[in-house]
PDB file of N, CA and C in Angstrom:
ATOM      1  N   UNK A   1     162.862  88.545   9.911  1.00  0.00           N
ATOM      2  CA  UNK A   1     163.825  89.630   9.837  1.00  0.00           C
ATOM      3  C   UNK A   1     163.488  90.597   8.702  1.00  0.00           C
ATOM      4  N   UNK A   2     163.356  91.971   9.000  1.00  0.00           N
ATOM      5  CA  UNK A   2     162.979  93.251   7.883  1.00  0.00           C
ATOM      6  C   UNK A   2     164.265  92.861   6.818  1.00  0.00           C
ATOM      7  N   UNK A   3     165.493  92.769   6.487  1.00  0.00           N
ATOM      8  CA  UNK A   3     165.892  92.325   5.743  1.00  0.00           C
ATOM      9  C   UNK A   3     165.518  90.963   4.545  1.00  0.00           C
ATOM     10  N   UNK A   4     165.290  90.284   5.233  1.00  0.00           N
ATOM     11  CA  UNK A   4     164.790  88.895   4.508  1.00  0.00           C
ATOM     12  C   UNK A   4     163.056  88.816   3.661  1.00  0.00           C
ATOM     13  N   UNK A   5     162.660  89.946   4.378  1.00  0.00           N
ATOM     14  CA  UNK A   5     161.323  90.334   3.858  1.00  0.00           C
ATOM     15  C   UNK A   5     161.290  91.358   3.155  1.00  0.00           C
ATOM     16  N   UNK A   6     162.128  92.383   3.475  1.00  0.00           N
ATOM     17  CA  UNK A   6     162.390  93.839   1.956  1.00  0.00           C
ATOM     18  C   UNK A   6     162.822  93.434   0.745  1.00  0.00           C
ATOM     19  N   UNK A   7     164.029  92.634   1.538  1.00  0.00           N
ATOM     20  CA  UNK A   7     164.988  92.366   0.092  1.00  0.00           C
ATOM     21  C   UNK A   7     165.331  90.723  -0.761  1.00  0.00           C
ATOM     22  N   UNK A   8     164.751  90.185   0.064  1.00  0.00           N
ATOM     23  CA  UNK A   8     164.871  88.807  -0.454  1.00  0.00           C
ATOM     24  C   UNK A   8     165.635  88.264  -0.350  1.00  0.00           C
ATOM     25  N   UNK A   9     165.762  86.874   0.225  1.00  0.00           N
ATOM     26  CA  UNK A   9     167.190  86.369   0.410  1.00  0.00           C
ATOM     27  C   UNK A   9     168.332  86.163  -0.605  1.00  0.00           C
ATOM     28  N   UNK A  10     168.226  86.741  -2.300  1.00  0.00           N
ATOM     29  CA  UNK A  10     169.070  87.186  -2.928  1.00  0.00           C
ATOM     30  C   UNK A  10     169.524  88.657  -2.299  1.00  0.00           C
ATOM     31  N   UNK A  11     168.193  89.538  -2.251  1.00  0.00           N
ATOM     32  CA  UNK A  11     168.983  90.779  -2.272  1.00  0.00           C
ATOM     33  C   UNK A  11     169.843  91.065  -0.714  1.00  0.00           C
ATOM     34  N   UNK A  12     169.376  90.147  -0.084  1.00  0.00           N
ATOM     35  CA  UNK A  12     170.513  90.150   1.024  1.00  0.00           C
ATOM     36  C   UNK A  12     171.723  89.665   1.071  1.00  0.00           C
ATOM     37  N   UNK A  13     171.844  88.804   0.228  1.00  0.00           N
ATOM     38  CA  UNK A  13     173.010  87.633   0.260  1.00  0.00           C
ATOM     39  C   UNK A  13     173.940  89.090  -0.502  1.00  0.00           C
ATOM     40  N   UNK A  14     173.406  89.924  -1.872  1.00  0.00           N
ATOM     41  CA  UNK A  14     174.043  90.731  -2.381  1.00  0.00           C
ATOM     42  C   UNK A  14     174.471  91.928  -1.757  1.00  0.00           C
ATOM     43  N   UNK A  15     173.836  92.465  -0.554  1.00  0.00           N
ATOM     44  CA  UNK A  15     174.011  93.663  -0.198  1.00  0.00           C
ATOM     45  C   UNK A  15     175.540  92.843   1.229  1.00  0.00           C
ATOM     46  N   UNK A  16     175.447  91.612   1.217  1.00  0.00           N
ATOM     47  CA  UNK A  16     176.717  91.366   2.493  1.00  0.00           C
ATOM     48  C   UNK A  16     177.459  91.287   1.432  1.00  0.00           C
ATOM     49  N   UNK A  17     177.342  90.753   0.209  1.00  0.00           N
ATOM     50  CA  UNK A  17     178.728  90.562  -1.003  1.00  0.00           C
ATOM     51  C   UNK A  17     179.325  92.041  -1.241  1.00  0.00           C
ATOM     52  N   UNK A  18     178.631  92.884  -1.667  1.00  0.00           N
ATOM     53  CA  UNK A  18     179.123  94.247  -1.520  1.00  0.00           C
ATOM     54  C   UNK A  18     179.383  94.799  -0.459  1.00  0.00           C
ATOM     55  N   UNK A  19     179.478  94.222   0.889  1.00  0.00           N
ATOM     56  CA  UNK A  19     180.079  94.683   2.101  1.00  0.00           C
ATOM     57  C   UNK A  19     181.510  93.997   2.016  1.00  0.00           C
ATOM     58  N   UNK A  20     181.371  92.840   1.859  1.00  0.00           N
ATOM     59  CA  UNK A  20     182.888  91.824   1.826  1.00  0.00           C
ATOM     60  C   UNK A  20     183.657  92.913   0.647  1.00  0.00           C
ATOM     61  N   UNK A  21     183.382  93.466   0.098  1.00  0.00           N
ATOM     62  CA  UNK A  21     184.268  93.873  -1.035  1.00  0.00           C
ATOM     63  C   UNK A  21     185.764  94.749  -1.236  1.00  0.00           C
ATOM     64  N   UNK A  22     185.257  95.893  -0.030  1.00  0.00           N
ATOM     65  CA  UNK A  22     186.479  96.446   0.561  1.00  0.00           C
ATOM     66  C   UNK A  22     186.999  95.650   0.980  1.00  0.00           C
ATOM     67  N   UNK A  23     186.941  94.878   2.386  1.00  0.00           N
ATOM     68  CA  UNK A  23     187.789  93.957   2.613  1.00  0.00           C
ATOM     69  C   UNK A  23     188.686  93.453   1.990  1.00  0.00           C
ATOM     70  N   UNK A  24     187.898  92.539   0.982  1.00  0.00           N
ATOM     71  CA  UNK A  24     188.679  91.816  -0.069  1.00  0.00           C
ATOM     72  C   UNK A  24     189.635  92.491  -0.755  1.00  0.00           C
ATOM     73  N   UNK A  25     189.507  93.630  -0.955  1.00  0.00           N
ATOM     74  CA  UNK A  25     190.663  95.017  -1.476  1.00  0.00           C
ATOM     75  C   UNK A  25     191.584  94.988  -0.292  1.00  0.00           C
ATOM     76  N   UNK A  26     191.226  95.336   0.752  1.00  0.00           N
ATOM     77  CA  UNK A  26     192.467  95.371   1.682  1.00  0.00           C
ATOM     78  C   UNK A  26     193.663  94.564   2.255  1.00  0.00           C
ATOM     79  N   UNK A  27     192.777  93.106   2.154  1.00  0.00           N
ATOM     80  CA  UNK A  27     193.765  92.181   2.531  1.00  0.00           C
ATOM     81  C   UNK A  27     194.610  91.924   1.268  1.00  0.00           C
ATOM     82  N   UNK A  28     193.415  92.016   0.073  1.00  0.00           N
ATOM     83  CA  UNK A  28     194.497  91.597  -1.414  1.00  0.00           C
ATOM     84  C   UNK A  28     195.734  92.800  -1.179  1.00  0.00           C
ATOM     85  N   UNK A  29     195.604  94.105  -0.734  1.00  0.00           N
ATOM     86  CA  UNK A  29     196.499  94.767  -0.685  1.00  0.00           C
ATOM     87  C   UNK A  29     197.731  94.830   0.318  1.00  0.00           C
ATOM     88  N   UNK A  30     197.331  94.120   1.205  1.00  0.00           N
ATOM     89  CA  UNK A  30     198.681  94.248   2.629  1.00  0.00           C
ATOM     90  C   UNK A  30     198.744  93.120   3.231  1.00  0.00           C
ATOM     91  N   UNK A  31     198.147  92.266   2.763  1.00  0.00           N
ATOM     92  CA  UNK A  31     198.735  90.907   3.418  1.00  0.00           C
ATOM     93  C   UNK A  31     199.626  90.186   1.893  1.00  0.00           C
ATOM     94  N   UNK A  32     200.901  89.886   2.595  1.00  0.00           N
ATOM     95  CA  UNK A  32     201.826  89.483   1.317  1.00  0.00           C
ATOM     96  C   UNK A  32     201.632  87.919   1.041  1.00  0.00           C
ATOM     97  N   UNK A  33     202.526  87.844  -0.407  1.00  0.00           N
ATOM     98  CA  UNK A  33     201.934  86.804  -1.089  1.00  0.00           C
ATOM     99  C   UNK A  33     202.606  85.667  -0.301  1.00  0.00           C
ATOM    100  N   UNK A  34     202.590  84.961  -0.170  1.00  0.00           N
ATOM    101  CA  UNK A  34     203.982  83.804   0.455  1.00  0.00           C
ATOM    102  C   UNK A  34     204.162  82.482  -0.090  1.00  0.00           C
ATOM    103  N   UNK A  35     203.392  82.223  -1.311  1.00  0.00           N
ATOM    104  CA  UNK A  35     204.139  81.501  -2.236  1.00  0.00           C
ATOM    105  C   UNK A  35     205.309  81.411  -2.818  1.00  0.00           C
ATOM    106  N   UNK A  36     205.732  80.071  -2.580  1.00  0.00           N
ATOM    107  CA  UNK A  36     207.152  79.935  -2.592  1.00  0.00           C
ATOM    108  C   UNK A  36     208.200  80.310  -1.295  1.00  0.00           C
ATOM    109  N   UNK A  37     207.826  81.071  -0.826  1.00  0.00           N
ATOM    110  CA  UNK A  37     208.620  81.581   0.304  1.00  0.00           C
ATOM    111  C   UNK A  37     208.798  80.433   1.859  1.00  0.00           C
ATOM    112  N   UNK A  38     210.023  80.352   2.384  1.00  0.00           N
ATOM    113  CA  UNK A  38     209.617  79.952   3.082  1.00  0.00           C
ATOM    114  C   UNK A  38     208.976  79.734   4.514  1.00  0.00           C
ATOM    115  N   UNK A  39     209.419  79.354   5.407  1.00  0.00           N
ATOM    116  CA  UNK A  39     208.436  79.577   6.702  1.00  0.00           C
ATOM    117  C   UNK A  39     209.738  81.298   7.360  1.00  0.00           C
ATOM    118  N   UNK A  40     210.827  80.984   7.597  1.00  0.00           N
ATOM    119  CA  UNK A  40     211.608  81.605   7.575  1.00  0.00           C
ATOM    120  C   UNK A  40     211.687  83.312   7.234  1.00  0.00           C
ATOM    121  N   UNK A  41     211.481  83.148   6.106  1.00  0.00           N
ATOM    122  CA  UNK A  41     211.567  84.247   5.285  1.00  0.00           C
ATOM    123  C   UNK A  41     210.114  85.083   5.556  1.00  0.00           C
ATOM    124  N   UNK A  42     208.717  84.760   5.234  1.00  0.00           N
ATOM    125  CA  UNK A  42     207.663  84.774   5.985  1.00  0.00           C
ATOM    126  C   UNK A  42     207.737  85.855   7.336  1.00  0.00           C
ATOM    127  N   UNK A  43     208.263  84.622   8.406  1.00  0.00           N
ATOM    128  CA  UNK A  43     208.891  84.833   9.939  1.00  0.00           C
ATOM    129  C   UNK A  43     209.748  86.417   9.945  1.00  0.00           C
ATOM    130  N   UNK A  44     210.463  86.388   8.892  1.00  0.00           N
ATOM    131  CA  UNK A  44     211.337  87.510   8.932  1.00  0.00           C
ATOM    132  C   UNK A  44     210.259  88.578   8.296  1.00  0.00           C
ATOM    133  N   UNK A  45     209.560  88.414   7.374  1.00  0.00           N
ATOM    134  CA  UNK A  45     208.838  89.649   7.209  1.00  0.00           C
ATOM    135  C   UNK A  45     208.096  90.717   7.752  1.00  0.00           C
ATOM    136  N   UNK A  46     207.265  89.637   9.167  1.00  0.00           N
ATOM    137  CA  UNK A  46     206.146  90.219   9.872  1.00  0.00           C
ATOM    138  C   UNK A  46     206.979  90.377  11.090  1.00  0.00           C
ATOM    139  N   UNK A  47     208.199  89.898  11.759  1.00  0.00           N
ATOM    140  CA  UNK A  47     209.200  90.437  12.941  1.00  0.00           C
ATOM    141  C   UNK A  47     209.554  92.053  12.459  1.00  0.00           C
ATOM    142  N   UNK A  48     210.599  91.924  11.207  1.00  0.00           N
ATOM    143  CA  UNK A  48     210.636  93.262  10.679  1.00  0.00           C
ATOM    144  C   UNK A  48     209.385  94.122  10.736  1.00  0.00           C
ATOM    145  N   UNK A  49     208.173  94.317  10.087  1.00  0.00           N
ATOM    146  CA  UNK A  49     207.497  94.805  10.637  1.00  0.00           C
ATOM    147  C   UNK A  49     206.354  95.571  11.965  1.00  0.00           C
ATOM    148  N   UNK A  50     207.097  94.868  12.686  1.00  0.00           N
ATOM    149  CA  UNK A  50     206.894  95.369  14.060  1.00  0.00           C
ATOM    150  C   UNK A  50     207.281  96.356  14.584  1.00  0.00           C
TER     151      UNK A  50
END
């Protein structure tokens, strides 16, 4: 694979880590926390949102 031979299987492993990164911003941002909460309450959050 031209990847595994340009960049090395570090510099590949790094260029998908900096792809995951937005992601990781987005869900940290809109998926809620639900510790402590219970199944219920949860249940009621994502119905309301519909």
């Amino acid at each position: 694979p031209w990847m595994l031979q340009n960049l090395t299987p570090a510099g590949t492993f790094f260029l998908f880590a900096l792809m995951c990164v937005p992601y990781m911003l987005i869900v940290w941002k809109l998926v809620p926390e639900t510790t402590g909460k219970s199944l219920e309450e949860i249940e009621r959050y994502w119905t309301r949102s519909e």
